[in-house]
Protein backbone atom coordinates (compact mmCIF):
# COMPACT_ATOMS: atom_id res chain seq x y z
CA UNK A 1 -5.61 -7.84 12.49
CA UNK A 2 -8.02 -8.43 15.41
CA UNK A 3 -11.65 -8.60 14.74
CA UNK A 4 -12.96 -7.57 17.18
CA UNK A 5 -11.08 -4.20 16.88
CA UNK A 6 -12.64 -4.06 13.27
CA UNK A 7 -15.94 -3.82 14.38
CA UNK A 8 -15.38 -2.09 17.48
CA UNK A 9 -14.13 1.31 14.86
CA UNK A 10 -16.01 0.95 12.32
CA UNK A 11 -19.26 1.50 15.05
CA UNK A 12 -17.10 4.65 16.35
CA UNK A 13 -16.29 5.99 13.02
CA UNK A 14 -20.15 5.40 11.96
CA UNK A 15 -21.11 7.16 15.16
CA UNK A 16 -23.34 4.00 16.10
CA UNK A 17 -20.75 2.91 19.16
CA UNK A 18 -23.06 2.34 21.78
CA UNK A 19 -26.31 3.52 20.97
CA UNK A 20 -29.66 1.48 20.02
CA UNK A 21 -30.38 1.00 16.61
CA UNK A 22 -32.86 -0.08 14.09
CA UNK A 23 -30.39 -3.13 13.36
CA UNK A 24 -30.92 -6.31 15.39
CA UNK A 25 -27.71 -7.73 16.57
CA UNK A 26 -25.65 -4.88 14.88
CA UNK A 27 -22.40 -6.14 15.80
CA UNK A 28 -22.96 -9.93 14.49
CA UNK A 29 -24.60 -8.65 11.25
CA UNK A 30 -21.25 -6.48 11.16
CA UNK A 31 -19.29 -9.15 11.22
CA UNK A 32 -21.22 -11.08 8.79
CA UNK A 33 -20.34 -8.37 6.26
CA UNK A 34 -16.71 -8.60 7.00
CA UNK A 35 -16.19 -12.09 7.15
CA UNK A 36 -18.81 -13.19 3.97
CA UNK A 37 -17.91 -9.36 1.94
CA UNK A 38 -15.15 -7.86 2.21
CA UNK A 39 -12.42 -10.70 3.23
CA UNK A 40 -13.35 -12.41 -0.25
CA UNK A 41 -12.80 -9.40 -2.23
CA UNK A 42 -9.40 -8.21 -0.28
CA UNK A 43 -8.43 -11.57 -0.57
CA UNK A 44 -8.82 -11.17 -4.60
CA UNK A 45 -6.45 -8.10 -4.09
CA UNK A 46 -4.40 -9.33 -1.75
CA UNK A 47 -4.09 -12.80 -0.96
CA UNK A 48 -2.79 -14.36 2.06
CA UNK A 49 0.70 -16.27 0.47
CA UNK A 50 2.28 -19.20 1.39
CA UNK A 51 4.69 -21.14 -0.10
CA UNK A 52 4.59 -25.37 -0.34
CA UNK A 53 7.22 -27.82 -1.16
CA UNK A 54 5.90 -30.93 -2.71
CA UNK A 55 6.80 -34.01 -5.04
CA UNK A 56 5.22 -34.77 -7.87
CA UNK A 57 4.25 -37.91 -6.84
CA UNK A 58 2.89 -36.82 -3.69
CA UNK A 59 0.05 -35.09 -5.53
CA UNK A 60 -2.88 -36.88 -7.73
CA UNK A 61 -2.16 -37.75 -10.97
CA UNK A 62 -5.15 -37.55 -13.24
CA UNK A 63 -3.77 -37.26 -16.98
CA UNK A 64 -0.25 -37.83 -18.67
CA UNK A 65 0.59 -36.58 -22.43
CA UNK A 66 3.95 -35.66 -24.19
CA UNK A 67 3.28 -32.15 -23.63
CA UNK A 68 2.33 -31.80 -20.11
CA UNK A 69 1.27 -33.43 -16.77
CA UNK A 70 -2.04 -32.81 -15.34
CA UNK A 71 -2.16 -33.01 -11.18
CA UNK A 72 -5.19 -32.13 -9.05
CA UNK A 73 -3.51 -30.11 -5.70
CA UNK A 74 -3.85 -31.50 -1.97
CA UNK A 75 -7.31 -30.41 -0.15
CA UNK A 76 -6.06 -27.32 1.76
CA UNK A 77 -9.34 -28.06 3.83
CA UNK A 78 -10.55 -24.70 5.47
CA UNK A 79 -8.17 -22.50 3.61
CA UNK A 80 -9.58 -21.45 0.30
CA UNK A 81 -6.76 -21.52 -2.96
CA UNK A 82 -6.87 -18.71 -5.14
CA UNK A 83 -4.32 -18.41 -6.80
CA UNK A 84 -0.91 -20.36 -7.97
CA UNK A 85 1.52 -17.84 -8.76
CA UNK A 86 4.39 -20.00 -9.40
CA UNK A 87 5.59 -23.02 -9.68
CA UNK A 88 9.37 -23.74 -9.47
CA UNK A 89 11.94 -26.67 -9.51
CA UNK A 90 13.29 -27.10 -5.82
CA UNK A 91 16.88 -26.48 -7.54
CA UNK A 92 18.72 -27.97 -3.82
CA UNK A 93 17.09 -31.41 -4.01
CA UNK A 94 17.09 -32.00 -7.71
CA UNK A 95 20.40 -31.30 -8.32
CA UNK A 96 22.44 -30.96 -5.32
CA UNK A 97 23.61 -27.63 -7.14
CA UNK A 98 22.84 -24.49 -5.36
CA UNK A 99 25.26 -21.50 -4.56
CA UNK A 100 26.04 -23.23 -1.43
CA UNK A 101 25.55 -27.05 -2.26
CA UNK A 102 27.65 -27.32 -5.61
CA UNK A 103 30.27 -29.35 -3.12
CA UNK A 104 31.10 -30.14 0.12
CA UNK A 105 33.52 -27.47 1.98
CA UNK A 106 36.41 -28.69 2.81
CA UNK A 107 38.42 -25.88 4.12
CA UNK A 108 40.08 -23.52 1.16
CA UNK A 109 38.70 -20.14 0.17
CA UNK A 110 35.52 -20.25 0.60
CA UNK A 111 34.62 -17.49 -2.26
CA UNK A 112 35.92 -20.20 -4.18
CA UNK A 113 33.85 -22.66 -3.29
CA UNK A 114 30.60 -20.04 -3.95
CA UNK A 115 31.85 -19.10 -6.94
CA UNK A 116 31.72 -22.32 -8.69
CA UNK A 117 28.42 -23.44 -6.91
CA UNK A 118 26.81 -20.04 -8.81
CA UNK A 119 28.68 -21.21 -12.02
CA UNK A 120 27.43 -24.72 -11.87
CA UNK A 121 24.05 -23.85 -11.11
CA UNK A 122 24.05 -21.65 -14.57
CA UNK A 123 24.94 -24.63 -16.47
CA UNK A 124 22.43 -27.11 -15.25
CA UNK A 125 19.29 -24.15 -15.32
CA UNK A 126 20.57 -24.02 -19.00
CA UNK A 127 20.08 -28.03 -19.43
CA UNK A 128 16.65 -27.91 -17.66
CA UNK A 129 14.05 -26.70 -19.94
CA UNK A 130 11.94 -23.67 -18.40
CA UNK A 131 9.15 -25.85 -16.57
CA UNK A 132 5.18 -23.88 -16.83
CA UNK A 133 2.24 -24.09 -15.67
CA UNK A 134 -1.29 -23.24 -15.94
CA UNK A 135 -3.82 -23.46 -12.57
CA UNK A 136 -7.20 -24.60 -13.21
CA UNK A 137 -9.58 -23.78 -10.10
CA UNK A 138 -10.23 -24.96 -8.02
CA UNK A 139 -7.58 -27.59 -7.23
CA UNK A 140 -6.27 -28.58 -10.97
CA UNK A 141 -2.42 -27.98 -12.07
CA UNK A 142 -1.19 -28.42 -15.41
CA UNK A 143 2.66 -28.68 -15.72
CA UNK A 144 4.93 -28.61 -18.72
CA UNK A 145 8.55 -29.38 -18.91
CA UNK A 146 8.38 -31.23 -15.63
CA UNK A 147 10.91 -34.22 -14.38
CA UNK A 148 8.64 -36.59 -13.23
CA UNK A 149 8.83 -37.14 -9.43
CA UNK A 150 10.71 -34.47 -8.28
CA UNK A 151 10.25 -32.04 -5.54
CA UNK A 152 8.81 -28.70 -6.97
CA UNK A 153 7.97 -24.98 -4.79
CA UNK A 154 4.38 -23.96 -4.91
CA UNK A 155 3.88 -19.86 -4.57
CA UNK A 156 0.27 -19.81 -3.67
CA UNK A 157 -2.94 -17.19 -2.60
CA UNK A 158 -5.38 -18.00 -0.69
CA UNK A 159 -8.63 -16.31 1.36
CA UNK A 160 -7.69 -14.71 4.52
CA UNK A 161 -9.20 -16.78 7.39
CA UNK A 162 -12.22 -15.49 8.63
CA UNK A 163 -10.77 -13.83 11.91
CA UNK A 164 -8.38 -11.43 10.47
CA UNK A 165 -5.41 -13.21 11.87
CA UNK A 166 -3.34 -13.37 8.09
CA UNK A 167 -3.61 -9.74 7.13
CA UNK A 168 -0.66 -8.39 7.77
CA UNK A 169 -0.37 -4.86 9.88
CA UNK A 170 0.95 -3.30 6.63
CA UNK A 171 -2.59 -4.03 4.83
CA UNK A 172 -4.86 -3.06 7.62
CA UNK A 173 -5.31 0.49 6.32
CA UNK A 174 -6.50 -1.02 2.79
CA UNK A 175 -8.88 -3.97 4.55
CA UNK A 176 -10.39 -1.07 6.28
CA UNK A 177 -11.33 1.13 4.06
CA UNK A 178 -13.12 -1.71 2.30
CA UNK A 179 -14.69 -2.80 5.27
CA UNK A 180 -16.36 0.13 6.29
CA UNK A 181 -17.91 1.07 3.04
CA UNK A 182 -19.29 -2.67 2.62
CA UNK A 183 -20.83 -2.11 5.98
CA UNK A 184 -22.27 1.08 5.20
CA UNK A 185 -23.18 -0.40 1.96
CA UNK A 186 -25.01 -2.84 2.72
CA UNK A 187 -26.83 -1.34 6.01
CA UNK A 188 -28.35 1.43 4.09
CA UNK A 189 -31.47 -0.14 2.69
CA UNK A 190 -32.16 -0.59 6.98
CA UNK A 191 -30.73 2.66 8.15
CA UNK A 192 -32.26 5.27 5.27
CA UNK A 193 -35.58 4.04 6.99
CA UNK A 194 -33.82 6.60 9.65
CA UNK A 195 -33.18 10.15 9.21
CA UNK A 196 -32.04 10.33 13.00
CA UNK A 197 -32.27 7.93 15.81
CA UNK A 198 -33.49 9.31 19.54
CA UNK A 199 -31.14 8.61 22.42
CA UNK A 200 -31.66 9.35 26.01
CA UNK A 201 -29.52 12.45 25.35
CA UNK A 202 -31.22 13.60 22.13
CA UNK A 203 -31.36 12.87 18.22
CA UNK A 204 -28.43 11.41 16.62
CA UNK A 205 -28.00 12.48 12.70
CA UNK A 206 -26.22 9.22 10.75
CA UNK A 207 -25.44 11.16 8.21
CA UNK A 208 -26.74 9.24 5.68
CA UNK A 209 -25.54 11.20 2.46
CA UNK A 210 -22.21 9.39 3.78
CA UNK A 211 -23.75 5.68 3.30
CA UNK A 212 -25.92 6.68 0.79
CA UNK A 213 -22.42 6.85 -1.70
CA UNK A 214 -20.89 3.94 0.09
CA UNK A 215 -21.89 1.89 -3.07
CA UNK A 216 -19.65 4.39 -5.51
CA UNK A 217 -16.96 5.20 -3.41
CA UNK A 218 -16.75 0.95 -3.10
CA UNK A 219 -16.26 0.94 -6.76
CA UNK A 220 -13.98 3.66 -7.34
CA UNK A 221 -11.96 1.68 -4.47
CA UNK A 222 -11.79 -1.19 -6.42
CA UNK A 223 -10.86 0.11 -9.79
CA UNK A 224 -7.78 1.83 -7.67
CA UNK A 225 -6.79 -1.38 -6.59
CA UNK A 226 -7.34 -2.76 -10.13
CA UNK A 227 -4.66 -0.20 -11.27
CA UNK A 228 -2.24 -1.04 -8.54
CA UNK A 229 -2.76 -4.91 -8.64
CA UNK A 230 -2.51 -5.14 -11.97
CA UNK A 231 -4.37 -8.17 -12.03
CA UNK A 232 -4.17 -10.92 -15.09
CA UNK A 233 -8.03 -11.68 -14.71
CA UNK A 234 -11.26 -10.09 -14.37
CA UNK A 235 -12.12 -8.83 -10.91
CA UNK A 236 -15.02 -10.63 -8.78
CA UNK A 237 -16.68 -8.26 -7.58
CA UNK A 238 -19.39 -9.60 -4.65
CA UNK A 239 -22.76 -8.11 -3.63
């Protein structure tokens, strides 16, 4: 997404697209809104995911006990973790077993070859005990069942960045719709001041009634997306 394209519709749907009005440097508070609002929330929702490949022993180790290994994660810097939906065993570099690794191909039927690469990756994931995990935030990792340094696959959420660039086309709808009702939301204690604003071509009616529900029609959003999400903790939902 583009964010300058954000702004640029949300002032056309609002019907404030080039006209004055009562807000000082309308289009910077806008994107204040966007970028401090409703980018934390959608990230909550729908987090921009990334996958990392890591050894053990490339990451902090800050306790050790029979039952489980405690890590703290590598400082992602200006990307803000969220979540850590899985964590997994890099199954080609600790065993050498995969569907396509199991041996070198040296000519033959090649179905063969696959075939016993699946089988012998059965028998070793039953000879691995299921390795878990539990993510403390903001950076701590707790493993279980984990081979000491050995390369592991990190499914992780984080914020979207600031300018838009990680939300995918397929979520712009969503981001939207969450956008414009956080700006509305949180322009109304300013723009109820306002019944209509004068323009060199007449009165302009905002109607208000419109941003006066922003605030509900926010929450009924959000418990939507609670239902669809499906999410394993409370939500965090921001001013």
């Amino acid at each position: 997404m583009n964010l300058s394209t954000v702004v640029t519709r949300i002032k056309l749907q609002l019907g404030i697209i080039n006209i004055a009005t009562p807000i000082e440097n309308l289009d910077e508070t806008i994107v204040e809104i966007i970028q401090n609002i409703t980018v934390p929330v959608f990230s909550i929702y729908s987090p921009y995911k990334k996958k990392l490949y890591i050894r053990t022993d490339d990451m902090e180790l800050i306790e050790k006990t029979a039952e489980y290994e405690r890590y703290v994660l590598p400082d992602f810097k200006t990307e803000k973790l969220i979540y850590v939906f899985d964590v997994s065993y890099d199954t080609g570099q600790l065993s050498g077993l995969s569907s396509y690794g199991a041996m070198p191909y040296y000519g033959g039927n090649l179905i063969s070859q696959l075939l016993l690469g699946n089988a012998s990756m059965n028998v070793y994931n039953q000879m691995i005990p299921k390795m878990t995990f539990n993510f403390i935030p903001p950076r701590e990792l707790l493993l279980y069942n984990v081979y000491s340094y050995t390369k592991v696959v990190l499914e992780l959420g984080f914020e979207h960045d600031k300018s838009l660039i990680t939300i995918p086309q397929s979520s712009s709808e969503s981001f939207f719709k969450l956008a414009i009702l956080d700006v509305m939301d949180n322009l109304y204690p300013t723009v109820k001041q306002y019944s209509e604003l004068q323009t060199a071509i007449g009165n302009i009616n905002l109607r208000l009634d419109d941003w006066q529900n922003a605030s509900d029609k926010r929450d009924e959003l959000l418990k939507e997306w609670d239902d669809v999400y499906h999410l394993d903790m409370k939500p965090i939902y921001y001013a």
